[in-house]
PDB file of N, CA and C in Angstrom:
ATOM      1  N   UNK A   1      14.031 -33.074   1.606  1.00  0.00           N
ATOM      2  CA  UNK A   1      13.555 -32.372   2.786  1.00  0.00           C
ATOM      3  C   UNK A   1      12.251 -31.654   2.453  1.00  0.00           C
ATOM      4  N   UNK A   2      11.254 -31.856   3.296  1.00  0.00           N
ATOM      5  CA  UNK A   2      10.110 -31.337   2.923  1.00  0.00           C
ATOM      6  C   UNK A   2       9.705 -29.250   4.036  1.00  0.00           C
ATOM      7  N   UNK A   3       9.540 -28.657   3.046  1.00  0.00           N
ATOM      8  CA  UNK A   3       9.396 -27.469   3.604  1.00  0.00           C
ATOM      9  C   UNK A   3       8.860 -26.838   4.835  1.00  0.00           C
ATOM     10  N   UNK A   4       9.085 -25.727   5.586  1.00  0.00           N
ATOM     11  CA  UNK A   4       8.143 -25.300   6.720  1.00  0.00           C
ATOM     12  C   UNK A   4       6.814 -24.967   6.192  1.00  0.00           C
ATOM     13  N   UNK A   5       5.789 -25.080   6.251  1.00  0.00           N
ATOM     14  CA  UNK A   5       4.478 -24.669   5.562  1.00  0.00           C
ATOM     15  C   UNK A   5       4.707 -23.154   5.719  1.00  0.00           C
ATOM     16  N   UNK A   6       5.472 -22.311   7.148  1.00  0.00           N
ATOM     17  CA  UNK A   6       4.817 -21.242   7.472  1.00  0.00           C
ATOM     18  C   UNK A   6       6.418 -20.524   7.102  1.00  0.00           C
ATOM     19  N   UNK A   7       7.497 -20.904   6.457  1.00  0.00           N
ATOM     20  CA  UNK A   7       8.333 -20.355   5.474  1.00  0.00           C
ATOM     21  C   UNK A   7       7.720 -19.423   4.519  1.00  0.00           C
ATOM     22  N   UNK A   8       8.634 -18.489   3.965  1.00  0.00           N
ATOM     23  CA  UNK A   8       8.234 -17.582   2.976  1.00  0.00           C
ATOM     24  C   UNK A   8       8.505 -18.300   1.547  1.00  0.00           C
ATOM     25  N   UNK A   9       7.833 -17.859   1.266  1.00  0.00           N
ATOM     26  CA  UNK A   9       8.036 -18.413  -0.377  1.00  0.00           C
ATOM     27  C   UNK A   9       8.280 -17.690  -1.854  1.00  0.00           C
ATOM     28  N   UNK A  10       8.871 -18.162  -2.427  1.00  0.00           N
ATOM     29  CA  UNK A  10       9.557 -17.421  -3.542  1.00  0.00           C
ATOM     30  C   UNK A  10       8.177 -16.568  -4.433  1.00  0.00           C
ATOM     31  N   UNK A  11       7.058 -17.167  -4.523  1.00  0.00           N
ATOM     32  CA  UNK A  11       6.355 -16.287  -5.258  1.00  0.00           C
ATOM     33  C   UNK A  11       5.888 -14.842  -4.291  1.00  0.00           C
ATOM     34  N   UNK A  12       5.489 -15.332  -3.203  1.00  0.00           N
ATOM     35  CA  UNK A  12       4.915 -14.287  -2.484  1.00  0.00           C
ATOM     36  C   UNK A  12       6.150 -12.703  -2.455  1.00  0.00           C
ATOM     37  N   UNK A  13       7.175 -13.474  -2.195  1.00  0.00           N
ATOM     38  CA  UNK A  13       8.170 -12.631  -1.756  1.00  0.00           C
ATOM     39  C   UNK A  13       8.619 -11.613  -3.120  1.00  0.00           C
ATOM     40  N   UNK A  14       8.601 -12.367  -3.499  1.00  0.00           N
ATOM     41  CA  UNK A  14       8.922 -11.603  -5.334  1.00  0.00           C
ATOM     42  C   UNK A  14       7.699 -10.322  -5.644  1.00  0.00           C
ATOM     43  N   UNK A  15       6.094 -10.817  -5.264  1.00  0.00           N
ATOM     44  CA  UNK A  15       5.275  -9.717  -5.683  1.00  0.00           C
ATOM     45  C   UNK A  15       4.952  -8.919  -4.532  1.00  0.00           C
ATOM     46  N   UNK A  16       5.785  -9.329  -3.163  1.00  0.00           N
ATOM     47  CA  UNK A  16       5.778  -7.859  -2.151  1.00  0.00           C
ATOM     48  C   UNK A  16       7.122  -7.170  -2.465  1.00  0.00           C
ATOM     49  N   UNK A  17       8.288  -7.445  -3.187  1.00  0.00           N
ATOM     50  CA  UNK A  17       8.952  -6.861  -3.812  1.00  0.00           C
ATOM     51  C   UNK A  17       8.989  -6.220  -4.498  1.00  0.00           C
ATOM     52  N   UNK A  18       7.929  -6.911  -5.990  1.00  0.00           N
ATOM     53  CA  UNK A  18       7.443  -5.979  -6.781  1.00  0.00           C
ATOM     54  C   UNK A  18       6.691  -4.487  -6.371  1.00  0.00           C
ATOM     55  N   UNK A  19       5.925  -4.833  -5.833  1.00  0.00           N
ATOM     56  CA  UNK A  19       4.533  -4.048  -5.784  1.00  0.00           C
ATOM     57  C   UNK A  19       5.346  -3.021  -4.736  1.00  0.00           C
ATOM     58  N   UNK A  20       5.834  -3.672  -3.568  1.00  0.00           N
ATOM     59  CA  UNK A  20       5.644  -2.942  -2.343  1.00  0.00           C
ATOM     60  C   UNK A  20       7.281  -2.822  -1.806  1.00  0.00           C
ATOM     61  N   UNK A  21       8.115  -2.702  -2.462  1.00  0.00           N
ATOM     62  CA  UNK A  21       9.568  -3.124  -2.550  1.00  0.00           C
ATOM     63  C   UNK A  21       9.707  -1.989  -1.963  1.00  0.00           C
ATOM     64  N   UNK A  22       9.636  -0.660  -1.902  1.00  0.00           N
ATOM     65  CA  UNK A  22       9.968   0.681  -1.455  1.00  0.00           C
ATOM     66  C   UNK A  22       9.429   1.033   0.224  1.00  0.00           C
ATOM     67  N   UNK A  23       8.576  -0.045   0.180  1.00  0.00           N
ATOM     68  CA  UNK A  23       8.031   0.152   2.047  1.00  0.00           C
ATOM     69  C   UNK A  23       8.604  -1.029   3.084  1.00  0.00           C
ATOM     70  N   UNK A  24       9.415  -2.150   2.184  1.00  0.00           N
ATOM     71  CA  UNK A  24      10.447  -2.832   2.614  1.00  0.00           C
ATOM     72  C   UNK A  24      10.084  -4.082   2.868  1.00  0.00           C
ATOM     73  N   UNK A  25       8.429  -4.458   2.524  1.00  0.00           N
ATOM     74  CA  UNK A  25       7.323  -5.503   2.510  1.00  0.00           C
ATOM     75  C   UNK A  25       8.155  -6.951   2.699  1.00  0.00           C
ATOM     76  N   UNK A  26       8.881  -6.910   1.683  1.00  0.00           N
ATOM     77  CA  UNK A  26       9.686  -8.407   1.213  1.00  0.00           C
ATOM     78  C   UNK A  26      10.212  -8.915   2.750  1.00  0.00           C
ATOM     79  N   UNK A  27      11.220  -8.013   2.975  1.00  0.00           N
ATOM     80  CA  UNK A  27      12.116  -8.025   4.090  1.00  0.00           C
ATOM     81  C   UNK A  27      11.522  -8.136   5.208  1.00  0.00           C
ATOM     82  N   UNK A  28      10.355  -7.903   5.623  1.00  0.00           N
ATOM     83  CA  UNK A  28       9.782  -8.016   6.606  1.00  0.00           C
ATOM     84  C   UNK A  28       8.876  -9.089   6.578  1.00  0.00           C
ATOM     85  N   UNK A  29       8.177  -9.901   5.534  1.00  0.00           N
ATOM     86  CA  UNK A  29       7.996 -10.956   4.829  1.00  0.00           C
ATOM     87  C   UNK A  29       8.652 -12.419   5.491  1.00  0.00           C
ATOM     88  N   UNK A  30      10.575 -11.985   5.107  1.00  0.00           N
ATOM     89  CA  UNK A  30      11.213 -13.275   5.346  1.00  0.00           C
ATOM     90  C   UNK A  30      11.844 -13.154   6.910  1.00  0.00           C
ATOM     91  N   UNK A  31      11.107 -12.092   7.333  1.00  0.00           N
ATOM     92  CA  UNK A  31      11.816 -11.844   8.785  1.00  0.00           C
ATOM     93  C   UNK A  31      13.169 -10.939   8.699  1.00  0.00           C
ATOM     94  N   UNK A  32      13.381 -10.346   8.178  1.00  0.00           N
ATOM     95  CA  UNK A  32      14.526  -8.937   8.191  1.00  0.00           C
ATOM     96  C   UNK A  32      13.895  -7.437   8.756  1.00  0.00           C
ATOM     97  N   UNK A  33      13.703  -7.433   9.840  1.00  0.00           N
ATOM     98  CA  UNK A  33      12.702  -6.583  10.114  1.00  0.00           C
ATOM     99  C   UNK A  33      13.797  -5.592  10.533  1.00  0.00           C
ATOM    100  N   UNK A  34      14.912  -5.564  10.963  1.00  0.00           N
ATOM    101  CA  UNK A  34      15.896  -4.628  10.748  1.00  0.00           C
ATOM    102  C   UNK A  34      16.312  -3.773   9.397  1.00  0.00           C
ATOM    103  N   UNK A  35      16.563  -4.675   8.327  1.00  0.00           N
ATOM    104  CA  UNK A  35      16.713  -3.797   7.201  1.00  0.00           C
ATOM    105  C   UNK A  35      15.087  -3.664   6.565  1.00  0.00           C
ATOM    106  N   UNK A  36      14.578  -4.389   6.928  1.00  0.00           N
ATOM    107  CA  UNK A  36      13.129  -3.695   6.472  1.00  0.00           C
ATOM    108  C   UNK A  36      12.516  -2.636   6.690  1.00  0.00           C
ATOM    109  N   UNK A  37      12.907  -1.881   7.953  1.00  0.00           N
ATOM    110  CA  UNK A  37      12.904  -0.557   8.672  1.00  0.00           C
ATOM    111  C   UNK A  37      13.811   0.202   7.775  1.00  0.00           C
ATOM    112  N   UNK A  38      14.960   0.104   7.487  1.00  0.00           N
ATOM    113  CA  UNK A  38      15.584   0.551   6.751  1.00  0.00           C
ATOM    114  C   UNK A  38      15.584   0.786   5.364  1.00  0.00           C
ATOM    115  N   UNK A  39      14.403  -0.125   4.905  1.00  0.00           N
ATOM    116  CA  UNK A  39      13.974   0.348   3.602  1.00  0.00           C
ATOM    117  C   UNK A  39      12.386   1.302   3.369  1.00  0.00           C
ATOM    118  N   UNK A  40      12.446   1.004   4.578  1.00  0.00           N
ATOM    119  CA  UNK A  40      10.703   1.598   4.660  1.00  0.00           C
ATOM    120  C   UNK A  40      11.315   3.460   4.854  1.00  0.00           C
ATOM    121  N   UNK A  41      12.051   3.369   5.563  1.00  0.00           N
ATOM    122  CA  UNK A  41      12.473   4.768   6.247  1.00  0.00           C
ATOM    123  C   UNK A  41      13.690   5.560   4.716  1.00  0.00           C
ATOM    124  N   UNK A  42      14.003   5.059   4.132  1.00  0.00           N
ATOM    125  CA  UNK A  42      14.472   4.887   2.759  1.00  0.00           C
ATOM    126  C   UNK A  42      13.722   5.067   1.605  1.00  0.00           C
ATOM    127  N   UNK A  43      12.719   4.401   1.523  1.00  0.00           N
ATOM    128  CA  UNK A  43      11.711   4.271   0.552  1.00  0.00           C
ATOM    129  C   UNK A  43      12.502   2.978  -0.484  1.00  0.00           C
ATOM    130  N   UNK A  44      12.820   2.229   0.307  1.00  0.00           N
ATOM    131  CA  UNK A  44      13.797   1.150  -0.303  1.00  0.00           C
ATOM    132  C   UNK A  44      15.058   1.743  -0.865  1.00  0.00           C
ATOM    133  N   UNK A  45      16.048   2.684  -0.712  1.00  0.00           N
ATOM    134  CA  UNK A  45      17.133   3.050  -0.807  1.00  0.00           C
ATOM    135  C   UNK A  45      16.927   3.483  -1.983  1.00  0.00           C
ATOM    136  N   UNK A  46      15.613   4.793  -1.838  1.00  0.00           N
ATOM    137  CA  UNK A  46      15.352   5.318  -3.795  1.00  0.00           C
ATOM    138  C   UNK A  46      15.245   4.407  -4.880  1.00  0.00           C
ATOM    139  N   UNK A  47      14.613   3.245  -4.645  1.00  0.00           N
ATOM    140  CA  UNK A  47      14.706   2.136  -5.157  1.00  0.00           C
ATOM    141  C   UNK A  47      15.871   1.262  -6.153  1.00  0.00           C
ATOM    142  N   UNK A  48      16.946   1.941  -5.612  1.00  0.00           N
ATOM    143  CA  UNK A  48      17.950   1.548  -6.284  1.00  0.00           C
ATOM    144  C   UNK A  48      18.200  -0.187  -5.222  1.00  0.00           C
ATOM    145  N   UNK A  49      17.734  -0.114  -3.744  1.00  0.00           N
ATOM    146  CA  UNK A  49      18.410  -1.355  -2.755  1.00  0.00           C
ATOM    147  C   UNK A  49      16.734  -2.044  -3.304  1.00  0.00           C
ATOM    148  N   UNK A  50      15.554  -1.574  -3.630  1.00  0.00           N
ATOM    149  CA  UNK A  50      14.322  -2.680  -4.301  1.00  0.00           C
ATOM    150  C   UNK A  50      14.687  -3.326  -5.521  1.00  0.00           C
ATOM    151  N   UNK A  51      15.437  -3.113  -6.448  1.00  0.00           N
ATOM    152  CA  UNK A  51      15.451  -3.327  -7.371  1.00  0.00           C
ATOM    153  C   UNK A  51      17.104  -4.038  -7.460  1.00  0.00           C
ATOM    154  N   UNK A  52      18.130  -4.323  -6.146  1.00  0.00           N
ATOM    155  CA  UNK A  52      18.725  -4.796  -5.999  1.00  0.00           C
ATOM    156  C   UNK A  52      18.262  -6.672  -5.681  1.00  0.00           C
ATOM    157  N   UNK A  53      17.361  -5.890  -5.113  1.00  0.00           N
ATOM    158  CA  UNK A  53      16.611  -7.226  -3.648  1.00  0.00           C
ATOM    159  C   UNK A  53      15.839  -8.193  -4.729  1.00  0.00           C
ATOM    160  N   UNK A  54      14.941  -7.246  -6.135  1.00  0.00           N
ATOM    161  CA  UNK A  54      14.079  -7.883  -7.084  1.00  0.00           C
ATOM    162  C   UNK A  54      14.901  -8.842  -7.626  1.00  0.00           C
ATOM    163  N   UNK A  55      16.004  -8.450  -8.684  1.00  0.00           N
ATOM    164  CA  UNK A  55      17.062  -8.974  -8.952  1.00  0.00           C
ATOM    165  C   UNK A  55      17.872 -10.729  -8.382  1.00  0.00           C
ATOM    166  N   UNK A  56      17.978 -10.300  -7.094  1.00  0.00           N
ATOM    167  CA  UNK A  56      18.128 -11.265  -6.222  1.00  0.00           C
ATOM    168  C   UNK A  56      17.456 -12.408  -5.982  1.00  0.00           C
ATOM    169  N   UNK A  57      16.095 -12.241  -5.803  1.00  0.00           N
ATOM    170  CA  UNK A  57      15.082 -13.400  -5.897  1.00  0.00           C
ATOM    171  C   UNK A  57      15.026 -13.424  -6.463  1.00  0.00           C
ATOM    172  N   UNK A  58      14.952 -12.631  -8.633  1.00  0.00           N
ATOM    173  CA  UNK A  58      14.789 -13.816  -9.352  1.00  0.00           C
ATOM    174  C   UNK A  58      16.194 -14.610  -9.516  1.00  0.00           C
ATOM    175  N   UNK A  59      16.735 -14.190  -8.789  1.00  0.00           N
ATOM    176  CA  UNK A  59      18.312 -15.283  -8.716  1.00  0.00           C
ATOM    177  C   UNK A  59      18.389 -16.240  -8.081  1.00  0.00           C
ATOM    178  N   UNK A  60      17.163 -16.478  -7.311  1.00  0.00           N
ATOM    179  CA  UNK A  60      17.469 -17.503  -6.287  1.00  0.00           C
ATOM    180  C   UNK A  60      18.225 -17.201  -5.379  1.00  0.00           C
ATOM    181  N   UNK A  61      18.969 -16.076  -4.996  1.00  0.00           N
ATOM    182  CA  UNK A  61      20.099 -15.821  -4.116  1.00  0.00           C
ATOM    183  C   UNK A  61      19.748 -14.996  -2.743  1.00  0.00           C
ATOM    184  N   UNK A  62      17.951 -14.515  -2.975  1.00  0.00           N
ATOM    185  CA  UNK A  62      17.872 -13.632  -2.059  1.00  0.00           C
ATOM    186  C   UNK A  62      17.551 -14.640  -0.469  1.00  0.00           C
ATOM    187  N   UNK A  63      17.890 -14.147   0.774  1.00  0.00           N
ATOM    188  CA  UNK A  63      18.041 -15.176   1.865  1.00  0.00           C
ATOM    189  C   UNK A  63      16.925 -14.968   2.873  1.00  0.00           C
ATOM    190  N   UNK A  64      16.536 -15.424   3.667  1.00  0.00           N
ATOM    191  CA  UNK A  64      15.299 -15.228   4.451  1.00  0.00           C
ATOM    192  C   UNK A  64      16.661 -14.743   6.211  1.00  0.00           C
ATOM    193  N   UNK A  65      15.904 -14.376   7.159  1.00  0.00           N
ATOM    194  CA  UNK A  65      16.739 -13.972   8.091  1.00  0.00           C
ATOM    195  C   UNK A  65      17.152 -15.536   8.869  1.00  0.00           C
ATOM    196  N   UNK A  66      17.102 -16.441   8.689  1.00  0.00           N
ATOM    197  CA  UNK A  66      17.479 -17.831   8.909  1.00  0.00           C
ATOM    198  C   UNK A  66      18.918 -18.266   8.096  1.00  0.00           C
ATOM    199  N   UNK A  67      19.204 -17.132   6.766  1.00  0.00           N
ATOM    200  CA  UNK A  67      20.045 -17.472   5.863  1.00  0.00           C
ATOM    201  C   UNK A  67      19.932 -18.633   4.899  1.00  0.00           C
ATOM    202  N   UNK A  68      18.375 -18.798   4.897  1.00  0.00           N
ATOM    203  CA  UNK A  68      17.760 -19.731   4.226  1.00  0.00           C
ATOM    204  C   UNK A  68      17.830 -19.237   2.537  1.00  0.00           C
ATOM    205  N   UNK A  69      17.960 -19.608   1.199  1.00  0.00           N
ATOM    206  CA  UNK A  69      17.739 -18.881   0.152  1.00  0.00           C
ATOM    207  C   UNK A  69      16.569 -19.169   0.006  1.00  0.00           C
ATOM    208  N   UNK A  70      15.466 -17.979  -0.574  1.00  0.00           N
ATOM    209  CA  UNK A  70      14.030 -18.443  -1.176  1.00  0.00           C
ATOM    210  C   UNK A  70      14.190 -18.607  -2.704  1.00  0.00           C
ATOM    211  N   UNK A  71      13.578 -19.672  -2.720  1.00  0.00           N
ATOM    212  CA  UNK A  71      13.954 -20.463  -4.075  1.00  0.00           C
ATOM    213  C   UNK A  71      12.694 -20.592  -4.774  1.00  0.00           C
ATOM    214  N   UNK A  72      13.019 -20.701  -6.255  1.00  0.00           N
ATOM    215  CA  UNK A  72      11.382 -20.964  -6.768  1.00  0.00           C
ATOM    216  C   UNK A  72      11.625 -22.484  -6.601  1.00  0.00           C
ATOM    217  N   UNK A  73      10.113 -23.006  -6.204  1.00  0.00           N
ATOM    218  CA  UNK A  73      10.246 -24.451  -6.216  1.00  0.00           C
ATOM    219  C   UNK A  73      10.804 -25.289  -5.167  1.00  0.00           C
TER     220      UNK A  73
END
């Protein structure tokens, strides 16, 4: 199966995580604009829920709001 071009993608999503994980960047990224509010208004849950979410994508496990996983590759 060949990808949506305008899908999120595992690198991007990983360094608005990194960088910007506490203003909820990622999540709003893959379309979670509900808990993305919720991390922005949070500061990503004291970065204990950023560093949950980091974790996650490099697991391959983290999901886009489609319930899609973003995957490297």
């Amino acid at each position: 199966m060949s990808k949506n071009s305008s899908s999120p993608t595992w690198g991007v999503t990983l360094l608005l995580c990194f960088f910007l994980g506490g203003l909820g960047a990622h999540r709003f990224y893959v379309g979670k604009k509900g808990s993305g509010v919720a991390q922005l208004l949070t500061f990503g849950g004291l970065g204990i829920w950023t560093l949950i979410d980091l974790v996650m994508i490099l697991m391959g496990k983290f999901q886009d709001a489609d319930g899609n996983a973003i995957t490297k590759g």
